[in-house]
N, C-alpha and C. Protein backbone atom coordinates (compact mmCIF):
# COMPACT_ATOMS: atom_id res chain seq x y z
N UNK A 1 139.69 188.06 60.76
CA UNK A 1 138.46 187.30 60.83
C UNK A 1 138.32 186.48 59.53
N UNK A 2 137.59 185.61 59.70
CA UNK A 2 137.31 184.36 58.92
C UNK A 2 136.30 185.06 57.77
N UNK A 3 136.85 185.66 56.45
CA UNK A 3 135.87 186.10 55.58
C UNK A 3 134.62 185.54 55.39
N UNK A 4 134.70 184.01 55.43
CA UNK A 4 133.40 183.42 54.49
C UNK A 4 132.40 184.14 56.23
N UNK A 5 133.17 183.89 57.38
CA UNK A 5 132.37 184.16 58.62
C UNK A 5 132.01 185.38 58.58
N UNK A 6 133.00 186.31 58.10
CA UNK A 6 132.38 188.25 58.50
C UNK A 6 131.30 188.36 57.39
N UNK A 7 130.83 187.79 55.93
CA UNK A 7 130.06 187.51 55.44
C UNK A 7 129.08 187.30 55.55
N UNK A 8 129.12 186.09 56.94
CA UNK A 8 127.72 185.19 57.34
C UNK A 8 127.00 186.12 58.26
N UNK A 9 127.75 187.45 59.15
CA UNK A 9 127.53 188.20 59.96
C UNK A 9 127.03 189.23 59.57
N UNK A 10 127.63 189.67 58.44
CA UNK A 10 127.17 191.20 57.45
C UNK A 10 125.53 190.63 57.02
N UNK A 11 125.67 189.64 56.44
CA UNK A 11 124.22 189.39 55.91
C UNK A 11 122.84 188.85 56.81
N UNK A 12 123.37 188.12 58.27
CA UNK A 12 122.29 187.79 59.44
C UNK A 12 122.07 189.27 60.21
N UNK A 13 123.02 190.19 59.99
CA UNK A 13 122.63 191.06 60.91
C UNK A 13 122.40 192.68 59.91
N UNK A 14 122.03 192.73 58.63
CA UNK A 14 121.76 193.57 57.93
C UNK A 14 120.58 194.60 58.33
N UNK A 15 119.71 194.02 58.52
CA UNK A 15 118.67 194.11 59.16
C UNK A 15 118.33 194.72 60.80
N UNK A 16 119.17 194.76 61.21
CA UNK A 16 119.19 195.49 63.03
C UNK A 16 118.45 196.39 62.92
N UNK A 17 118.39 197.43 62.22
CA UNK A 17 117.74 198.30 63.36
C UNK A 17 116.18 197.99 62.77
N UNK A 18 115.83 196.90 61.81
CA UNK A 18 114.35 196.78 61.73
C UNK A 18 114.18 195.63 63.05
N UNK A 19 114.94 195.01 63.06
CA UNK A 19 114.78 193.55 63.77
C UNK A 19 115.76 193.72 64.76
N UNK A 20 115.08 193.81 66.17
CA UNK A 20 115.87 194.41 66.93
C UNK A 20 116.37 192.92 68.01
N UNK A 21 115.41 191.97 67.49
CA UNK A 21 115.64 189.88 67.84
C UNK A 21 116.99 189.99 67.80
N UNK A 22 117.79 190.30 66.27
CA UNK A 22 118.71 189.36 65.69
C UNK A 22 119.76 189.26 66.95
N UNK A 23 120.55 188.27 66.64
CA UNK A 23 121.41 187.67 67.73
C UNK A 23 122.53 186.72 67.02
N UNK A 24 123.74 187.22 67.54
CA UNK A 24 124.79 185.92 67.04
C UNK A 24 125.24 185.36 67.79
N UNK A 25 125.27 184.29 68.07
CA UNK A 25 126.31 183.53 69.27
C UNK A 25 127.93 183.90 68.69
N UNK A 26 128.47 183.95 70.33
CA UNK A 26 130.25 184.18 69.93
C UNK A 26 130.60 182.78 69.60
N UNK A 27 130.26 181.44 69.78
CA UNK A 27 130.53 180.03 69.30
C UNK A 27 129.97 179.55 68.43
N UNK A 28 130.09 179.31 67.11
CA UNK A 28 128.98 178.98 65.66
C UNK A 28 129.17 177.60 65.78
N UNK A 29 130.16 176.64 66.54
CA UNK A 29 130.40 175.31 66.41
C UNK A 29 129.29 174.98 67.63
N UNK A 30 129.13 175.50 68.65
CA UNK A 30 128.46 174.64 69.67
C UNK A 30 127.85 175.75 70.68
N UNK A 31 126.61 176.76 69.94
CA UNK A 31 126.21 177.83 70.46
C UNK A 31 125.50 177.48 71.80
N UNK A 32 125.01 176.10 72.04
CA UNK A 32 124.09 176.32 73.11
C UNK A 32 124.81 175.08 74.65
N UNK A 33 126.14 175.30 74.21
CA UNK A 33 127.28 173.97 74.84
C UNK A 33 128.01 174.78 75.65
N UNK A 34 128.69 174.74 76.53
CA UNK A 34 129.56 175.20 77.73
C UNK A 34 131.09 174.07 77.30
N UNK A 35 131.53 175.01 76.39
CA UNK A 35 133.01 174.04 76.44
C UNK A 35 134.07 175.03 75.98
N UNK A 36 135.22 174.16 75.47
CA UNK A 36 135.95 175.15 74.92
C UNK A 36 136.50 175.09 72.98
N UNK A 37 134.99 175.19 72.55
CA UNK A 37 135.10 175.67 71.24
C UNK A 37 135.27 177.19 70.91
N UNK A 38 134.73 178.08 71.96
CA UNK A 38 135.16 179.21 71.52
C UNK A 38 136.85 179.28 71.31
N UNK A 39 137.68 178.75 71.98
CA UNK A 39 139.41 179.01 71.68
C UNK A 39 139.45 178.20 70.96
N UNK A 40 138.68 177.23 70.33
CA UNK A 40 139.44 176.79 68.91
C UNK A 40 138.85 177.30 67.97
N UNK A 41 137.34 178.03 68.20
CA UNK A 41 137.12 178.86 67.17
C UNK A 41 138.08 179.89 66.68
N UNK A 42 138.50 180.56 67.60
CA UNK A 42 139.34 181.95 67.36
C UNK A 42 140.99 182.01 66.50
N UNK A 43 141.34 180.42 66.76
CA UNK A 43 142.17 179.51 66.25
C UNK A 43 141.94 180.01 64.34
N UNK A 44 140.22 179.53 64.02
CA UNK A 44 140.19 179.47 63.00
C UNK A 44 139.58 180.86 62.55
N UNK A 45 139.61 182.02 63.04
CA UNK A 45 139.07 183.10 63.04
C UNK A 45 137.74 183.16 62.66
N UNK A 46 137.13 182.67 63.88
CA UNK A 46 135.89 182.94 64.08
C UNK A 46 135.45 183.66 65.34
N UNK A 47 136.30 184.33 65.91
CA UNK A 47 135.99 185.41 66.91
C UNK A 47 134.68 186.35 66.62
N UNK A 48 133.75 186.37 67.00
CA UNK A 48 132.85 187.19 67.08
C UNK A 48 133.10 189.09 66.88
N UNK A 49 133.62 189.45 68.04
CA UNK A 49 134.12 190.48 68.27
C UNK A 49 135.55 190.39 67.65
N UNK A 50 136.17 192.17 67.23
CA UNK A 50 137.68 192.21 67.28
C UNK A 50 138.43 191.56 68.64
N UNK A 51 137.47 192.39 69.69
CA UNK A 51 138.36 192.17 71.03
C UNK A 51 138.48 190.56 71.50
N UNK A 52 137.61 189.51 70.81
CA UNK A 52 137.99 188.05 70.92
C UNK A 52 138.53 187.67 70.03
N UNK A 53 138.93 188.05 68.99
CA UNK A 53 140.35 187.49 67.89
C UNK A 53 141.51 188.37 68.60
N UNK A 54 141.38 189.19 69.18
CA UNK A 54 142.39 189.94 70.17
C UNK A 54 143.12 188.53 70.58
N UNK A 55 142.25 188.19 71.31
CA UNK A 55 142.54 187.54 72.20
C UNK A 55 143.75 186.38 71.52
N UNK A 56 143.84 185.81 70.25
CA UNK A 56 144.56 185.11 69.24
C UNK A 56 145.56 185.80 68.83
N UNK A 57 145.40 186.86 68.07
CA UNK A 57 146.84 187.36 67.42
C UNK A 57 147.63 188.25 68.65
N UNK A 58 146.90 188.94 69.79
CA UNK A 58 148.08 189.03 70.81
C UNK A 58 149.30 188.28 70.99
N UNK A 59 150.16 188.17 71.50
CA UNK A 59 151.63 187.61 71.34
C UNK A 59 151.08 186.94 73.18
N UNK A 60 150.68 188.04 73.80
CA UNK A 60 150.36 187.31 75.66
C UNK A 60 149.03 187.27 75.81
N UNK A 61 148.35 187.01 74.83
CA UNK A 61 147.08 186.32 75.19
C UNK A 61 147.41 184.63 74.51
N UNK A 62 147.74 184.61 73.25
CA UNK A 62 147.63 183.79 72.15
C UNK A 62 148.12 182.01 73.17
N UNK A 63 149.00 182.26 74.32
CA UNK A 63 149.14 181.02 74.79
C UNK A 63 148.33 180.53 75.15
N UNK A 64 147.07 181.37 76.26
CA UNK A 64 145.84 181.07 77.13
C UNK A 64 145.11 180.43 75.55
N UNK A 65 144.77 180.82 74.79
CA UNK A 65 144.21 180.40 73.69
C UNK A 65 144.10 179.29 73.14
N UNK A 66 145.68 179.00 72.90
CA UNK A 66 146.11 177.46 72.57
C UNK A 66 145.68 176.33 73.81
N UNK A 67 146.00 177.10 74.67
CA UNK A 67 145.96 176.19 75.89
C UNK A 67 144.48 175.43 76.23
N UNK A 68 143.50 176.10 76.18
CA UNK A 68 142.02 176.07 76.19
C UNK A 68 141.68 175.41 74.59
N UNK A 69 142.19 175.77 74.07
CA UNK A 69 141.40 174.99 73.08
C UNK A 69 142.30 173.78 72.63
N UNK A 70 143.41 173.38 73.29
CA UNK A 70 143.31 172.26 73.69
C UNK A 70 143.65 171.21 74.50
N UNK A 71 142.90 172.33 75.72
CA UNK A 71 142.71 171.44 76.82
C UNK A 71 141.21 171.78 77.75
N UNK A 72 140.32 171.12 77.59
CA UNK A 72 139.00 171.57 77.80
C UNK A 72 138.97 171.45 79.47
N UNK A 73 139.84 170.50 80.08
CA UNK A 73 139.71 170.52 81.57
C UNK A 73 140.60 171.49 82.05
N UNK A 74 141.35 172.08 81.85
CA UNK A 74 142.54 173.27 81.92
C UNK A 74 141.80 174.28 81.61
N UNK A 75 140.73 174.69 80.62
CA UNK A 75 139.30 175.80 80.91
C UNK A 75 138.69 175.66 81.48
N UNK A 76 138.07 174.24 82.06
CA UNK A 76 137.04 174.57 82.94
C UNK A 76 137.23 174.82 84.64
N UNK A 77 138.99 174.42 84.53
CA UNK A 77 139.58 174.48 86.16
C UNK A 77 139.45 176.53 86.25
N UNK A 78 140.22 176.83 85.09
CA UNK A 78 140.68 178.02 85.46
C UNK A 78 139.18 178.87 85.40
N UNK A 79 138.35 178.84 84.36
CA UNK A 79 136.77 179.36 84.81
C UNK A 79 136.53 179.12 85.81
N UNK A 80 136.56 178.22 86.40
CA UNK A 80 136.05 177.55 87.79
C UNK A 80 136.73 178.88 88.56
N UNK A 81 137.96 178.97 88.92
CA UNK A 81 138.50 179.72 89.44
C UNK A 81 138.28 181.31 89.73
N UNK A 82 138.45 181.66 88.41
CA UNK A 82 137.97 183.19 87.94
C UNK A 82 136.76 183.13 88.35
N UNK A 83 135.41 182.72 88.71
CA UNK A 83 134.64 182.76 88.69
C UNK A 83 134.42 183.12 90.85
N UNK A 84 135.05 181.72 90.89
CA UNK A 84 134.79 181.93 92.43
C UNK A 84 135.47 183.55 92.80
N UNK A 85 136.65 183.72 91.92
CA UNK A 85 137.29 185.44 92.51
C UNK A 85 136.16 186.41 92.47
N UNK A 86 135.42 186.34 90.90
CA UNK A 86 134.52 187.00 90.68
C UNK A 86 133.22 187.20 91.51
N UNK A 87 132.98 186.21 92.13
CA UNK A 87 131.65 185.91 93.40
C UNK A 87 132.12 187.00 94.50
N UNK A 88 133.04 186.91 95.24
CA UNK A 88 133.60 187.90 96.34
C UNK A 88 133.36 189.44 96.19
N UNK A 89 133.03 189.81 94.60
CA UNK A 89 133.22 191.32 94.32
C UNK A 89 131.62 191.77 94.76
N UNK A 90 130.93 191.27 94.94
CA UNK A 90 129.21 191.79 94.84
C UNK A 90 128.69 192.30 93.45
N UNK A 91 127.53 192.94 93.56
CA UNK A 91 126.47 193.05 92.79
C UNK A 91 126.46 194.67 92.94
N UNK A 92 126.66 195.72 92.12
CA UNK A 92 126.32 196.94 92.42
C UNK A 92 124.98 197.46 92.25
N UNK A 93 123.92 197.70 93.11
CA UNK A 93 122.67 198.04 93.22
C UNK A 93 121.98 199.65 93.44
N UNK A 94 121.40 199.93 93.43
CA UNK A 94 120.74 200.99 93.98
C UNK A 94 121.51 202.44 93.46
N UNK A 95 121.95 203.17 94.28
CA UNK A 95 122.40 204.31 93.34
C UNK A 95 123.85 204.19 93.41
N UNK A 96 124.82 203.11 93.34
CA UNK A 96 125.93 202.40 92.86
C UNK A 96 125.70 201.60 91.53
N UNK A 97 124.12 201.40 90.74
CA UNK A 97 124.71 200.66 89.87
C UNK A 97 123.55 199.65 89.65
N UNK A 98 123.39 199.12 88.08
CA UNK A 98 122.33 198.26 88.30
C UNK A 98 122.56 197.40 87.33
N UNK A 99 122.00 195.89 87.70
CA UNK A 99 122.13 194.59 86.74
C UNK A 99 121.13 194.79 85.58
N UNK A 100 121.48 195.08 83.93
CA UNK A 100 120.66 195.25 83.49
C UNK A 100 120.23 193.95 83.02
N UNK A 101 118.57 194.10 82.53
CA UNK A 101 118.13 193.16 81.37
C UNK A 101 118.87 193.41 80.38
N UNK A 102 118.82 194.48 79.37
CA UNK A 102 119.81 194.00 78.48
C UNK A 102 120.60 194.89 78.32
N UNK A 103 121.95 194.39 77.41
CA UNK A 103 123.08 195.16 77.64
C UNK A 103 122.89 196.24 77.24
N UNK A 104 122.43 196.93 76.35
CA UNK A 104 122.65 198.18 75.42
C UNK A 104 121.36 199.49 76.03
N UNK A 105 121.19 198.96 77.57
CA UNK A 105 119.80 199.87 77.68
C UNK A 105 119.87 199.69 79.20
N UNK A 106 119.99 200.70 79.81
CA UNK A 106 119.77 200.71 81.28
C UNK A 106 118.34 200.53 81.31
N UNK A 107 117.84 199.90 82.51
CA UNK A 107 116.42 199.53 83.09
C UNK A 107 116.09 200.71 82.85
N UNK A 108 114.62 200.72 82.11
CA UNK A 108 113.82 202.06 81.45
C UNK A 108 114.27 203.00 80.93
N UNK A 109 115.45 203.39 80.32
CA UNK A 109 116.06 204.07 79.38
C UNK A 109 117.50 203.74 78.71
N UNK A 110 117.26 203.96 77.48
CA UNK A 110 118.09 203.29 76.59
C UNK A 110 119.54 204.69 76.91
N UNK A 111 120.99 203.49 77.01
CA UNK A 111 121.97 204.12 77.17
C UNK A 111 122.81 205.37 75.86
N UNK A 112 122.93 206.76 76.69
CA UNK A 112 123.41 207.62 75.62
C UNK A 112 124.74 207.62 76.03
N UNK A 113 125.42 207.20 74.65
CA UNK A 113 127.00 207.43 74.41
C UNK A 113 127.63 208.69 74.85
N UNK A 114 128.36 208.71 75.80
CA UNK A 114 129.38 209.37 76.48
C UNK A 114 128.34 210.14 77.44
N UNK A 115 127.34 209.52 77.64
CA UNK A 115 126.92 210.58 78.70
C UNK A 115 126.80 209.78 79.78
């Protein structure tokens, strides 16, 4: 990761468990844009997560990487794609499963690790 970036992260998010707001976008170049700056972010190690700089120093991810970040219509074909596969799977509801509001908290109780 991009030091001056794990820096900018240690110090916006110091504060969590008073300020339970804080929020980072995974794209610092174009947080509120639908393109493909996240793969040229990761380029410059600005991956958010380990598991999205994964996605860069892998040896069989690292092509998809290059490829998307630079070729923005070659991401938006293959999203396009993945996406329609993804539509076919459904929605797990009821006592299969539920869409939460937010990630870290099942609807009316907050999620316990390994249970």
């Amino acid at each position: 990761m991009n030091p001056a970036y794990a820096k900018g992260l240690q110090d916006a998010c110091k504060d969590y468990l008073r300020d339970p707001t804080i929020a980072a976008f995974n794209d610092v170049m174009t947080p509120g844009k639908f393109d493909n700056m996240y793969f040229v972010n990761l380029q410059r190690g600005l991956g958010l997560l380990s598991t999205d700089q994964a996605l860069w120093s892998d040896p069989t991810t690292r092509p998809f990487v290059q490829r998307y970040a630079a070729n923005q219509t070659a991401f938006f074909a293959d999203f396009a794609a993945a996406m329609a596969k993804l539509s076919v799977q459904g929605v797990k509801t009821g006592r299969d499963g539920e869409v939460r509001r937010r990630c870290d908290m099942y609807n009316g109780h907050p999620v316990v690790p390994g249970g």
